[in-house]
C-alpha atoms as a PDB file:
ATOM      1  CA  UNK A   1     132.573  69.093 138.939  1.00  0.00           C
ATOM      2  CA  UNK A   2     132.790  71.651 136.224  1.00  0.00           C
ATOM      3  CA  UNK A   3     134.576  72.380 133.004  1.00  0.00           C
ATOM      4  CA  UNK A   4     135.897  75.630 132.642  1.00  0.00           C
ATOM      5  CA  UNK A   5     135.479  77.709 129.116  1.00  0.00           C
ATOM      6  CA  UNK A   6     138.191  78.118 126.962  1.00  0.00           C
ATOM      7  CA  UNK A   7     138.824  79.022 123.605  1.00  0.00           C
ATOM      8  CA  UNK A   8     136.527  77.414 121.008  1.00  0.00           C
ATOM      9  CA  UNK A   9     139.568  75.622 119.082  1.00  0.00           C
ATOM     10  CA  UNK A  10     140.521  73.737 122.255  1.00  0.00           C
ATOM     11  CA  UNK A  11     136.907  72.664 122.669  1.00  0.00           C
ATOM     12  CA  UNK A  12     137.178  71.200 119.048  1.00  0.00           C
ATOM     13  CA  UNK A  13     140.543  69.638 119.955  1.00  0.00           C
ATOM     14  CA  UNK A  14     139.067  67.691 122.972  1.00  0.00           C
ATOM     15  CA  UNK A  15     136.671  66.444 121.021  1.00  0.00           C
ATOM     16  CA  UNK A  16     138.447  64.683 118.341  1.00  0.00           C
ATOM     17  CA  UNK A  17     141.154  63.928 121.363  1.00  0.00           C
ATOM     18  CA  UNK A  18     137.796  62.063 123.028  1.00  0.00           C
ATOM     19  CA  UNK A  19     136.982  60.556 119.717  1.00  0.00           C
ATOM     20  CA  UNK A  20     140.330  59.807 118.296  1.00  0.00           C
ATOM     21  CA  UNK A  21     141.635  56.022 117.449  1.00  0.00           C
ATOM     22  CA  UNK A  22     144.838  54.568 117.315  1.00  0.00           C
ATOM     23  CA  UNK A  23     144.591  53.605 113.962  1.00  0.00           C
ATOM     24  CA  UNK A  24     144.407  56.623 111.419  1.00  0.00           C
ATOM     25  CA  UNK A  25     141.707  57.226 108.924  1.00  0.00           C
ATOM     26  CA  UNK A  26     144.453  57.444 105.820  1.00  0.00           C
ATOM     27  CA  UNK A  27     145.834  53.729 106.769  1.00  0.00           C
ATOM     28  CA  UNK A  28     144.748  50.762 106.091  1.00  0.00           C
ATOM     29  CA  UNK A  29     140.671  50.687 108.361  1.00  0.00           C
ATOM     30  CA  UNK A  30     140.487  48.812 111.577  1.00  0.00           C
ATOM     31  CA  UNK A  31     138.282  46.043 111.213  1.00  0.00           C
ATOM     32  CA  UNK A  32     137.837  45.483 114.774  1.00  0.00           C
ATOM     33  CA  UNK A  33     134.330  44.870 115.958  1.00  0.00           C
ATOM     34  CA  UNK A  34     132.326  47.933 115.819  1.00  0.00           C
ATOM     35  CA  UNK A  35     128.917  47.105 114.860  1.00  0.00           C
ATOM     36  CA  UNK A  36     128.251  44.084 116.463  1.00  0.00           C
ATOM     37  CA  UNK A  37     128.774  45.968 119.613  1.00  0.00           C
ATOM     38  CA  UNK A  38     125.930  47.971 118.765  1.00  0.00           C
ATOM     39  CA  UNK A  39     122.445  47.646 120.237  1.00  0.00           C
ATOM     40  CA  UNK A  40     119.237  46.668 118.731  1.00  0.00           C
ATOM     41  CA  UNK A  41     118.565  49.343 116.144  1.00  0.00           C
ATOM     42  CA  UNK A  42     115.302  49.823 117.743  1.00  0.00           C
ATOM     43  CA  UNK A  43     115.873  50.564 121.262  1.00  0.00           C
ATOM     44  CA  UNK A  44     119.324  52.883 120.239  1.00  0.00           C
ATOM     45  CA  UNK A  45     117.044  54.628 118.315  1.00  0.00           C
ATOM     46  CA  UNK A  46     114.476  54.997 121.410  1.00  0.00           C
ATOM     47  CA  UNK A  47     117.280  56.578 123.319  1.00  0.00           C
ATOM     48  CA  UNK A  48     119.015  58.669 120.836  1.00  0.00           C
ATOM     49  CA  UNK A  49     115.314  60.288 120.082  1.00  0.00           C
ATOM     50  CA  UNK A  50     115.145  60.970 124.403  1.00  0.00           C
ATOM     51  CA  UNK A  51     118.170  62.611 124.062  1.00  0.00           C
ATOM     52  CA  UNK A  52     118.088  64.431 120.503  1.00  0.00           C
ATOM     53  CA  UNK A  53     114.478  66.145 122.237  1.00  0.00           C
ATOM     54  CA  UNK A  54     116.541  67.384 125.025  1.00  0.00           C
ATOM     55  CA  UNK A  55     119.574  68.386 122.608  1.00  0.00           C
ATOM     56  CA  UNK A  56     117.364  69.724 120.208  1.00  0.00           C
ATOM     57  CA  UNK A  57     119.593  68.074 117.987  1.00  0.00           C
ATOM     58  CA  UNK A  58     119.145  65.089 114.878  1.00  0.00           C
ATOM     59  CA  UNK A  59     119.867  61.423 114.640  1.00  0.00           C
ATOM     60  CA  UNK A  60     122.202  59.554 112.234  1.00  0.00           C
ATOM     61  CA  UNK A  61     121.866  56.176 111.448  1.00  0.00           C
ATOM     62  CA  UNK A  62     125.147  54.717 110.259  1.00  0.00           C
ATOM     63  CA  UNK A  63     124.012  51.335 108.353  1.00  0.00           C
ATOM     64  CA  UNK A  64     126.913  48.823 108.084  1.00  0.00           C
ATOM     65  CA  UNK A  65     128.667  45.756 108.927  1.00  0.00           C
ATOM     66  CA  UNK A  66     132.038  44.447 110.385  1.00  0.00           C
ATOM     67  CA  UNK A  67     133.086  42.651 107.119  1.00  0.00           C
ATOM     68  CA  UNK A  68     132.864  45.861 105.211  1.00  0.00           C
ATOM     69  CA  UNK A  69     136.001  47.613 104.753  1.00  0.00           C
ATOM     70  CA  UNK A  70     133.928  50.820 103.537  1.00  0.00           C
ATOM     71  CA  UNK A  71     132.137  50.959 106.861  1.00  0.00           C
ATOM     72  CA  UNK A  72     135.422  51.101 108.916  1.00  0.00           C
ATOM     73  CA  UNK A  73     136.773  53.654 106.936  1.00  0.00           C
ATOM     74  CA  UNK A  74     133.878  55.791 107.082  1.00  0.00           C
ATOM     75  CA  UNK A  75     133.366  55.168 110.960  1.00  0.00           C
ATOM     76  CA  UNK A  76     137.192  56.144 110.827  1.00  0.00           C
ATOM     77  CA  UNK A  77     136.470  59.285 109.620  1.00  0.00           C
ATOM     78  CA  UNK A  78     133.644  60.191 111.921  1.00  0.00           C
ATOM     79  CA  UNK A  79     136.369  59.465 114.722  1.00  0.00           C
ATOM     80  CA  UNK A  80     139.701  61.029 113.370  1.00  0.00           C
ATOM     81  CA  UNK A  81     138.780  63.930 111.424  1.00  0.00           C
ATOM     82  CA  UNK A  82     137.990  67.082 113.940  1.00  0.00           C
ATOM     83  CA  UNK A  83     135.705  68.722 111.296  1.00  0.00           C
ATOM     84  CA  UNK A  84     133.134  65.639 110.963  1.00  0.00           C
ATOM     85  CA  UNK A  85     134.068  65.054 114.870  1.00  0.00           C
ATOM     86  CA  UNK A  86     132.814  68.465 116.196  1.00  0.00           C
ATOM     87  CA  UNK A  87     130.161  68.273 113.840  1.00  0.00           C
ATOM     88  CA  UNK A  88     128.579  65.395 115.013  1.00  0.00           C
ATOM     89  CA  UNK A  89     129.293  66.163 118.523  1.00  0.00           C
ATOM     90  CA  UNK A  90     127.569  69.331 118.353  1.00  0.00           C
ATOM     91  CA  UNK A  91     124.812  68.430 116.165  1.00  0.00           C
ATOM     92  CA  UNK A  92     123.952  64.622 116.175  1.00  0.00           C
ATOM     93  CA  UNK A  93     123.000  61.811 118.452  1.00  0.00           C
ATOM     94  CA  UNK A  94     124.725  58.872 116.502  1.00  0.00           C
ATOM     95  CA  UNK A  95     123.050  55.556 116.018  1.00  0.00           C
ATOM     96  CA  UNK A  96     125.216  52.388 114.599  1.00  0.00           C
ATOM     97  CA  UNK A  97     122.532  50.115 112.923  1.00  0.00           C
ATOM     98  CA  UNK A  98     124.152  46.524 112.419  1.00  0.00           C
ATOM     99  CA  UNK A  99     122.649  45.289 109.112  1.00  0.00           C
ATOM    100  CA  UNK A 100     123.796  41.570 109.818  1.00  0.00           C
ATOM    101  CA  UNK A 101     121.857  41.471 112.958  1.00  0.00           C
ATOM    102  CA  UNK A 102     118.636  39.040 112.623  1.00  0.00           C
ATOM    103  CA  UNK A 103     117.281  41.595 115.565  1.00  0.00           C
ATOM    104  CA  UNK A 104     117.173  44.373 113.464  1.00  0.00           C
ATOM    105  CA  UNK A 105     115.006  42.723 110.514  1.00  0.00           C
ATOM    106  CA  UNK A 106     111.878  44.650 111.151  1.00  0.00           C
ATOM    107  CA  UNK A 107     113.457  47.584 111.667  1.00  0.00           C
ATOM    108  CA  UNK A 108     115.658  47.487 108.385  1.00  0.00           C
ATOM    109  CA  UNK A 109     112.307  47.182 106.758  1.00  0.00           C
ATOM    110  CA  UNK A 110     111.535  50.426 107.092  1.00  0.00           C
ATOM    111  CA  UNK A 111     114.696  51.709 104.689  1.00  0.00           C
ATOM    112  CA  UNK A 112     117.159  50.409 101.573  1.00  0.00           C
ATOM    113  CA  UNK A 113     117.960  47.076 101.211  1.00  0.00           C
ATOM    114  CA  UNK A 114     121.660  46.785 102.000  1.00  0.00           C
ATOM    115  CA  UNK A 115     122.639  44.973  99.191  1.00  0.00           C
ATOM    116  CA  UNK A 116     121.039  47.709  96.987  1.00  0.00           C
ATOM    117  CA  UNK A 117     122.104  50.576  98.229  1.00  0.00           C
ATOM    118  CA  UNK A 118     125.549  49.412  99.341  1.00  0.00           C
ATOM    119  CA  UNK A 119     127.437  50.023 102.496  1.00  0.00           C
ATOM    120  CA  UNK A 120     127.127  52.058 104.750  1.00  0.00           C
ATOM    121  CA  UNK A 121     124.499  53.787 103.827  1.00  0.00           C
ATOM    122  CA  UNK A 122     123.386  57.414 106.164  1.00  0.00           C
ATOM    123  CA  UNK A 123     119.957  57.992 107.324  1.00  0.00           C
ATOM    124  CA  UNK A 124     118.948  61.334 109.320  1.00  0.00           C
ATOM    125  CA  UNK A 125     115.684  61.466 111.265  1.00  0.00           C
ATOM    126  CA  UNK A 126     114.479  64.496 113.781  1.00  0.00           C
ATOM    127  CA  UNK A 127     114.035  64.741 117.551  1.00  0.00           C
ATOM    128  CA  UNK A 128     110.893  63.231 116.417  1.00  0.00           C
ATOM    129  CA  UNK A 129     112.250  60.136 114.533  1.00  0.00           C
ATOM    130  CA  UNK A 130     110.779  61.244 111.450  1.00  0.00           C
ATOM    131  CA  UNK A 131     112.690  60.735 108.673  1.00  0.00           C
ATOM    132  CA  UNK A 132     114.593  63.359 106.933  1.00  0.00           C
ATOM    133  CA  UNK A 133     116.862  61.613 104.125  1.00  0.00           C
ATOM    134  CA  UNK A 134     118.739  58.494 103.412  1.00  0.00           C
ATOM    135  CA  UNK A 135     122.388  58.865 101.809  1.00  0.00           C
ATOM    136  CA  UNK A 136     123.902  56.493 100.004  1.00  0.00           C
ATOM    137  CA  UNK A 137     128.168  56.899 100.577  1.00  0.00           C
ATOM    138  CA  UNK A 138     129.302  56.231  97.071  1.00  0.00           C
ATOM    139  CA  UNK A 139     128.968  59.627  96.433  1.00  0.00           C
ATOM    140  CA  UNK A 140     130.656  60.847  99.832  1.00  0.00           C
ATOM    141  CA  UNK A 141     133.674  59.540  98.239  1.00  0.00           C
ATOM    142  CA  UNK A 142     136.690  60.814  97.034  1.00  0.00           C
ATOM    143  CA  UNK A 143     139.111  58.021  95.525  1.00  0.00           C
ATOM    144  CA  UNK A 144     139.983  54.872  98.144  1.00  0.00           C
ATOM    145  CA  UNK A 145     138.513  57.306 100.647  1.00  0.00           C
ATOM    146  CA  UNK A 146     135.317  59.182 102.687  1.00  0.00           C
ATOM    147  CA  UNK A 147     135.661  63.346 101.161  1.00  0.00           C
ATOM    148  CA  UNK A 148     135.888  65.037 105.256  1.00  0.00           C
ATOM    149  CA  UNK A 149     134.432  67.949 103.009  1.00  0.00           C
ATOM    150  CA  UNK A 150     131.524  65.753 101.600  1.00  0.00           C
ATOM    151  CA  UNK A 151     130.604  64.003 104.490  1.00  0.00           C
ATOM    152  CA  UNK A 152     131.052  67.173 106.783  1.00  0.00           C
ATOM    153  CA  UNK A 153     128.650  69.125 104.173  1.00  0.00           C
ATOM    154  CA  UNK A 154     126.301  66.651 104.178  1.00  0.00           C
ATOM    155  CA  UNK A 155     126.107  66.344 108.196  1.00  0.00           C
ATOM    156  CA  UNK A 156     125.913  70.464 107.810  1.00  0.00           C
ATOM    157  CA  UNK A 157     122.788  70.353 105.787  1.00  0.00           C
ATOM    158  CA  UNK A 158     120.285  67.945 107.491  1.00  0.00           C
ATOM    159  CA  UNK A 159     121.565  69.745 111.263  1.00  0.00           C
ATOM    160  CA  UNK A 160     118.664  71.009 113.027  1.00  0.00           C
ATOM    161  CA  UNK A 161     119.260  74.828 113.982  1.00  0.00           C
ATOM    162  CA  UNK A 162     118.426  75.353 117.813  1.00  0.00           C
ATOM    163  CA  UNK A 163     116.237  78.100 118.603  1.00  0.00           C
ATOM    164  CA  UNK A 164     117.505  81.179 120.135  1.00  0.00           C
ATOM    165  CA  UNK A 165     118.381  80.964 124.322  1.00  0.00           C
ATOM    166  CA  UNK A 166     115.947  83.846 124.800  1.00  0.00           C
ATOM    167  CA  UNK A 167     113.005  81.855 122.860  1.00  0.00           C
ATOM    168  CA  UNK A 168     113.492  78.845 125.065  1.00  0.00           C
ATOM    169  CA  UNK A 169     113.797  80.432 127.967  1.00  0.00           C
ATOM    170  CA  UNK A 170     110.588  82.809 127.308  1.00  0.00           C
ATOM    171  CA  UNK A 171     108.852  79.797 126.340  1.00  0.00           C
ATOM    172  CA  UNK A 172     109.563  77.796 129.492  1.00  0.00           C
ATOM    173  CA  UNK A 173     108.525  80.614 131.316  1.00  0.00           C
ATOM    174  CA  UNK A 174     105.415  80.971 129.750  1.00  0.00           C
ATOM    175  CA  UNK A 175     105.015  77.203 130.870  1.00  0.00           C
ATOM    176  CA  UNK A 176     106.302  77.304 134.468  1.00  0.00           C
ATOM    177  CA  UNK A 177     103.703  80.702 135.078  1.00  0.00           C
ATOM    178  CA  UNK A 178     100.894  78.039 133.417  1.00  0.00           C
ATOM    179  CA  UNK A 179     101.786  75.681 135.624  1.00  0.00           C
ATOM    180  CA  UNK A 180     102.786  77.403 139.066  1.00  0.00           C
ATOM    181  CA  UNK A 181     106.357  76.470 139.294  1.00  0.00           C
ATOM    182  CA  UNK A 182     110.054  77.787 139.034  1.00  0.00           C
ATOM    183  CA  UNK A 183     112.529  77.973 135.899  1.00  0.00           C
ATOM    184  CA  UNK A 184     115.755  75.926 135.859  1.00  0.00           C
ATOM    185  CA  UNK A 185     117.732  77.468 133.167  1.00  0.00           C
ATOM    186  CA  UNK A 186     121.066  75.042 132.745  1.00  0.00           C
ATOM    187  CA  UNK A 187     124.110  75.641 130.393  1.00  0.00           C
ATOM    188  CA  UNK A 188     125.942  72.957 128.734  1.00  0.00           C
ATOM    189  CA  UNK A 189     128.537  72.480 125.491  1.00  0.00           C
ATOM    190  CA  UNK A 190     129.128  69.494 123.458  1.00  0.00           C
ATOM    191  CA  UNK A 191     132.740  69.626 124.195  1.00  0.00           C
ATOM    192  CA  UNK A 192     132.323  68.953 128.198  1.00  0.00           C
ATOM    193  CA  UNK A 193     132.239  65.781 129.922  1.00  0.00           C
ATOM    194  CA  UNK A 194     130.319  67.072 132.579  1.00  0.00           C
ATOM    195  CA  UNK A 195     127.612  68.439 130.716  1.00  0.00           C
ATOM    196  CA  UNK A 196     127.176  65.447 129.375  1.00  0.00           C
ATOM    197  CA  UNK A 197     126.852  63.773 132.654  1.00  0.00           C
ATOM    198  CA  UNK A 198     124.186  66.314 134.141  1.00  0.00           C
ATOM    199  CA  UNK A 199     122.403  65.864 130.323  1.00  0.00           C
ATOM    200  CA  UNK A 200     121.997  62.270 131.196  1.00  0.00           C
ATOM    201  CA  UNK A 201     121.479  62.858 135.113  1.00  0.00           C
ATOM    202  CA  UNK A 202     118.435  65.192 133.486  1.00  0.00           C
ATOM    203  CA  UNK A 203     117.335  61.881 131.529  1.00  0.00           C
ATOM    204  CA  UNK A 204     116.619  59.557 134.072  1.00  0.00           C
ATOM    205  CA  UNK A 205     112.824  59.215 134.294  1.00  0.00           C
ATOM    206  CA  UNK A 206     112.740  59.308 137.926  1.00  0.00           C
ATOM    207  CA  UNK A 207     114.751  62.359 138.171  1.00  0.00           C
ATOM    208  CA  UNK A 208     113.234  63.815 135.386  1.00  0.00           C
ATOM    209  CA  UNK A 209     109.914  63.531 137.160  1.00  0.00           C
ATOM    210  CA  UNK A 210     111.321  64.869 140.725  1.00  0.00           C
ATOM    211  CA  UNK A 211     112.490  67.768 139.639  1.00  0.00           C
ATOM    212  CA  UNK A 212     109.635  68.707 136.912  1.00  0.00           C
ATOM    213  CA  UNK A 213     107.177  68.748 139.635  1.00  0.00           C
ATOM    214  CA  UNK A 214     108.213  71.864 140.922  1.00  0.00           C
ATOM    215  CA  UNK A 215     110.846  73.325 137.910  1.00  0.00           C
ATOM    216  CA  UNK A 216     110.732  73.352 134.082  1.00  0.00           C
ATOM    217  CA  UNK A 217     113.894  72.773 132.288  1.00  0.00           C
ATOM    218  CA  UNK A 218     115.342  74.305 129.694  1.00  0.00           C
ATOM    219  CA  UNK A 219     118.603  73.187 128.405  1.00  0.00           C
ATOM    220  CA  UNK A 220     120.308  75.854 126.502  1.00  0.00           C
ATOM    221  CA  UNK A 221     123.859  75.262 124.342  1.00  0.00           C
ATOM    222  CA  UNK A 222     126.177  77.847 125.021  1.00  0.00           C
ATOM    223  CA  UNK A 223     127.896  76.702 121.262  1.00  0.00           C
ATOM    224  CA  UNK A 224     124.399  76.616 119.138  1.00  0.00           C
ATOM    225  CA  UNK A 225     122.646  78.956 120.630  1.00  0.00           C
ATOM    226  CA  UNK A 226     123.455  81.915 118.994  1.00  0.00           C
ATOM    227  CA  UNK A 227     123.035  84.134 122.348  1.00  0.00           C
ATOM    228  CA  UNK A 228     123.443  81.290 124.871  1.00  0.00           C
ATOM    229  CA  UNK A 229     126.951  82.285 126.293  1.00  0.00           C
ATOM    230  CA  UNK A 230     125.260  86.035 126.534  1.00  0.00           C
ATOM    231  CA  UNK A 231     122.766  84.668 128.480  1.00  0.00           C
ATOM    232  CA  UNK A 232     124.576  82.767 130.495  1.00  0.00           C
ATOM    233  CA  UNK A 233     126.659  85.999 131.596  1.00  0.00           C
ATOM    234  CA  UNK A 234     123.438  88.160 132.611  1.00  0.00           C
ATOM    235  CA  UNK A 235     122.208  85.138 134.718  1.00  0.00           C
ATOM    236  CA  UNK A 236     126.241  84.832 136.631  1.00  0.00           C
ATOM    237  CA  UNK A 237     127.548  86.876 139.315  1.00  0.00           C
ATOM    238  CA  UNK A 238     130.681  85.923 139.046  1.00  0.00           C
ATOM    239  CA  UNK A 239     133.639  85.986 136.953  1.00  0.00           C
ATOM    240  CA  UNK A 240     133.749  82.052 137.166  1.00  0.00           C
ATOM    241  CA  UNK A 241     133.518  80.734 133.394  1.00  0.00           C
ATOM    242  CA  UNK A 242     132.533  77.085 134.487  1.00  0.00           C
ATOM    243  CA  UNK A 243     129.981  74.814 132.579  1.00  0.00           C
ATOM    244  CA  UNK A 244     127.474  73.041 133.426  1.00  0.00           C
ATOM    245  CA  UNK A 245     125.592  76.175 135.243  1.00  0.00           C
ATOM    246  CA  UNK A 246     122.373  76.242 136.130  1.00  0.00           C
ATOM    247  CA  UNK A 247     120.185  79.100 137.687  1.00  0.00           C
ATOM    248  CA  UNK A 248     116.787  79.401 139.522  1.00  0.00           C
ATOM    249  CA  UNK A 249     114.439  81.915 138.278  1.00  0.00           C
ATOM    250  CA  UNK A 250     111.065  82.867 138.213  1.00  0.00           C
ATOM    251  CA  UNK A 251     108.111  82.699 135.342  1.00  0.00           C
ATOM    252  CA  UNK A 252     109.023  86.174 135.343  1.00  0.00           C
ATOM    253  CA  UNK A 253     112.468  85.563 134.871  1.00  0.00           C
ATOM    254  CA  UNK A 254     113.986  87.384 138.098  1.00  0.00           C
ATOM    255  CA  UNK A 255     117.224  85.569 138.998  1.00  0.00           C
ATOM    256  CA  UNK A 256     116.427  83.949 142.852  1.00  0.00           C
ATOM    257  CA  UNK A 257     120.347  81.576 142.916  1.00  0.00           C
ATOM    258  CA  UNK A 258     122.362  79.346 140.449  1.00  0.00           C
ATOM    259  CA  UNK A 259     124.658  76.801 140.815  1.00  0.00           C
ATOM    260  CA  UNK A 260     127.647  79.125 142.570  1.00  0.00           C
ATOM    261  CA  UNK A 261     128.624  77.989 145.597  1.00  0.00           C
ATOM    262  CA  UNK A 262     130.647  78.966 148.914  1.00  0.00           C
ATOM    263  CA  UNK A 263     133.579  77.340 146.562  1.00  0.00           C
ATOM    264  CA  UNK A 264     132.206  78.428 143.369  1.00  0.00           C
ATOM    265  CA  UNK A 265     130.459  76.630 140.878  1.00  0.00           C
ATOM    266  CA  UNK A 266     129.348  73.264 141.337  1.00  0.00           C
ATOM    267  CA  UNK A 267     128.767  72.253 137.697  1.00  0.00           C
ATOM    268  CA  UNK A 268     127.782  68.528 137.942  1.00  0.00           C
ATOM    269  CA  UNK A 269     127.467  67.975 141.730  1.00  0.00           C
ATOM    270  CA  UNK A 270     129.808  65.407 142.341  1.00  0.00           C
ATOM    271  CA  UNK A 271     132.095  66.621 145.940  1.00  0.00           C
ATOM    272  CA  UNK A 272     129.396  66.177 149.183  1.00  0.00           C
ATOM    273  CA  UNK A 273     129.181  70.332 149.546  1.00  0.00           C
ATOM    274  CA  UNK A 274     128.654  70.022 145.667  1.00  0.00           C
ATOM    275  CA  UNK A 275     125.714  67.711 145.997  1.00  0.00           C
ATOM    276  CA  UNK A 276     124.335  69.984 148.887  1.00  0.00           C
ATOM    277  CA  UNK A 277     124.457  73.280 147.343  1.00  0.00           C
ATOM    278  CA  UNK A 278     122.697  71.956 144.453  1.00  0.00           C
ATOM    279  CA  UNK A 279     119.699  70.109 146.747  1.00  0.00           C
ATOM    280  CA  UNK A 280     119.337  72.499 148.797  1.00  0.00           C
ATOM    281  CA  UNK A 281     119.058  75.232 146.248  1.00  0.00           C
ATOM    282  CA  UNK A 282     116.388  73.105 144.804  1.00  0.00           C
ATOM    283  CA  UNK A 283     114.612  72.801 148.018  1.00  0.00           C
ATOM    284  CA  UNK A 284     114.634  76.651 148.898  1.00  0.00           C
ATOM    285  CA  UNK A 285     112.302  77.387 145.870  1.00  0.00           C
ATOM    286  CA  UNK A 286     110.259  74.654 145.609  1.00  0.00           C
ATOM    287  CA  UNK A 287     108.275  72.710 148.146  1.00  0.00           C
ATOM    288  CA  UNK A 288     108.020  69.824 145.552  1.00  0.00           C
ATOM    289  CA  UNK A 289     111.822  69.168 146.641  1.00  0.00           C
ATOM    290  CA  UNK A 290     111.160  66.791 150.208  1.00  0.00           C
ATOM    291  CA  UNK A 291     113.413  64.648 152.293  1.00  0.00           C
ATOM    292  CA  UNK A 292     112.759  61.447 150.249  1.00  0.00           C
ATOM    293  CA  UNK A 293     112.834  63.430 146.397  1.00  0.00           C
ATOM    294  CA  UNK A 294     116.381  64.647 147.751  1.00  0.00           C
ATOM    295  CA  UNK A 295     117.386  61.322 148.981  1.00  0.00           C
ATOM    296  CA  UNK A 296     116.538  60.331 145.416  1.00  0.00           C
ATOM    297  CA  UNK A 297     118.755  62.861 143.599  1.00  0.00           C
ATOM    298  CA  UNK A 298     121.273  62.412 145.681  1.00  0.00           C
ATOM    299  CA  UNK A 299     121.553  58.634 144.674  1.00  0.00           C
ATOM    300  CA  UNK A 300     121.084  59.044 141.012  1.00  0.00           C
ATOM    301  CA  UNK A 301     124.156  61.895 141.184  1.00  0.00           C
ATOM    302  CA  UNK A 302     126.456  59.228 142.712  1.00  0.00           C
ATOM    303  CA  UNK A 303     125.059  56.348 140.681  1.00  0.00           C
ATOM    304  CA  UNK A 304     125.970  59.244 137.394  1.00  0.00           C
ATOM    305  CA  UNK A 305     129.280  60.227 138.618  1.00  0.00           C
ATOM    306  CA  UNK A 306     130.166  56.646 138.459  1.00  0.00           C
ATOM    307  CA  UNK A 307     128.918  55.788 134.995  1.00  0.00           C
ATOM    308  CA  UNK A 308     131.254  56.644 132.150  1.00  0.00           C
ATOM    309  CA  UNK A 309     130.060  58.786 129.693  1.00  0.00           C
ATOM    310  CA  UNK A 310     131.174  60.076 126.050  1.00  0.00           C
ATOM    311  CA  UNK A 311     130.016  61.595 123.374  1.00  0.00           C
ATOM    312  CA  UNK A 312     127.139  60.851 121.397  1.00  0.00           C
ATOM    313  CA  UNK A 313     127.300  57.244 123.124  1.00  0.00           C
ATOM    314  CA  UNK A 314     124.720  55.555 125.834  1.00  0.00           C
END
C-alpha cells in the first residue's frame, strides 16, 4: 500500500489531523492519563535512538507528570498546533519520561531534579543519545499558555539537518562496492502512514539482518532532504507519485528495478502480488534472498500490516 504525493500543506494537515485531540489546546488541559502510559524512560529511549539513526533525526524528552496541569497543556500543544506538530513529526522521535515513576529513578539521575527545574522540563539528545540541551518551559511561555512560536523555535534550533540524498546514497554505495552487495535506495515522508510502517518493517532485527546480507539501505526523506524528491524522479519510470518507493541499484548506481509493479507501485507490500513483487525483486539481485529469508519477510510484512502505527510513537 502506498501514499500518493500531494501538496506539502495537505501533508502538514494530516499530520496535525493524526495528532489532533478532542480537547483544544486554548481550553481548559485534559488531564487524562498521559504519562503513566509511558514506558520506562530507559528502554523508550533505546528505541527512539534505533529509530532517530535510521531517521537521521533527534530525540525529545518531555519530563512531566499527570498531576501537572503545565504538562497537559504543553503535551496539548505538541498535539493541536500544526506548526509544533509537523515539526516534530518531521524532525523528532518523541520520548514521554514519567518523573513519578520509581522505574525511572536512575535514569532521572542523569538530568534536573524535577522539583528544581519545574515541569515539564525539554531535553534533546542525538541519534547517538548524547545530550544536546535541557530546557526548562517557564520561558516557552506566553501568559496561562505554551508560545507555538517559542516552543516551535526552540524544536527548530536543536533539529538535526539530514545530509543531502546524493551524499547518502554515494556513501552507501561506496559501502555496498566494499562489501560486494546491491543498493536499496527507499523513499519515505513523515506525513505517510505507510512509510512509517516499512520504517519500522526496516527495524526489526531479523529483517534488518535478512536483507543487509545482500543490500545496504539507505533511507532518504523526500521532505528533508533537500534533493530527495529529485532523486526520487531520476530513479522512477513512471509518472506514479506514490511513497514509500524503493529501487535496486548497483555500487555503481545503475538502476536494475524498484518497487513498480504490473499494478504500479507497491509502496508497503501489503496485497499478495504486493508482497511478491517486492520478494521477488529482492531475490533477482541477490542470492542472499532464499526460500526460508523470504518466508521470513513475508511474515514480518503481515505481522507489520497488522500493527498500528503513528507518528513518532512505538
Amino acid at each position: 500500500m502506498k501514499t500518493t504525493i500531494l501538496n506539502p500543506l495537505i501533508g502538514i494537515a494530516a499530520i496535525a489531523a493524526c495528532l489532533s485531540v478532542t480537547n483544544l489546546y486554548a481550553q481548559q488541559p485534559s488531564l487524562l492519563p498521559v504519562y503513566a502510559k509511558a514506558e520506562p524512560a530507559a528502554v523508550a529511549v533505546d528505541k527512539a535512538t534505533s529509530k532517530a539513526r535510521q531517521r537521521n533525526k533527534n530525540i525529545l524528552l518531555v519530563f512531566g507528570a499527570d498531576w501537572c496541569p503545565w504538562c497537559h497543556k504543553l503535551h496539548n500543544l505538541f498535539q493541536a498546533d500544526t506548526a509544533v506538530a509537523q515539526t516534530l513529526a518531521r524532525d523528532y522521535e518523541v520520548v514521554l519520561v514519567n518523573t513519578d515513576d520509581p522505574k525511572n529513578a536512575r535514569f532521572l539521575s542523569d538530568y534536573p531534579n524535577p522539583k528544581k527545574i519545574g515541569q515539564p522540563f525539554l531535553a534533546v539528545l542525538n541519534s547517538d543519545g548524547k545530550k544536546l540541551t535541557v530546557q526548562e518551559t517557564g520561558a516557552l511561555e506566553e501568559g496561562d499558555h505554551h508560545s507555538s512560536e517559542k516552543v516551535n523555535a526552540f524544536l527548530m534550533k536543536f533539529a538535526q539537518q539530514p545530509p543531502s540524498a546524493q551524499d547518502m546514497l554515494s556513501k552507501a554505495a561506496a559501502k555496498a562496492k566494499s562489501e560486494n552487495k546491491m543498493v536499496l535506495p527507499y523513499f519515505v515522508a513523515p506525513w505517510c502512514p505507510w512509510c512509517h510502517k516499512f520504517d519500522d518493517f526496516l527495524l526489526v532485527k531479523q529483517v534488518a539482518q535478512a536483507i543487509e546480507a545482500g543490500y545496504v539501505p539507505v533511507r532518504i526523506d523526500i521532505e528533508r532532504s533537500p534533493d530527495g524528491k529529485q532523486l526520487m524522479a531520476q530513479l522512477r519510470q513512471s509518472n506514479e507519485q506514490s511513497i514509500p518507493y524503493f529501487a535496486v541499484l548497483t555500487p555503481n548506481k545503475t538502476r536494475l528495478s524498484d518497487s513498480v509493479g504490473e499494478s504500479g507501485n507497491v509502496g508497503f507490500p501489503v496485497e499478495p502480488q504486493e508482497v511478491a513483487h517486492f520478494i521477488q525483486t529482492l531475490q533477482k539481485h541477490s542470492a542472499k534472498i532464499d526460500t526460508e529469508t523470504a518466508q521470513l519477510l513475508r511474515e514480518q510484512l503481515k505481522k507489520a500490516a497488522q500493527t498500528g502505527a503513528t507518528h513518532n510513537e512505538s
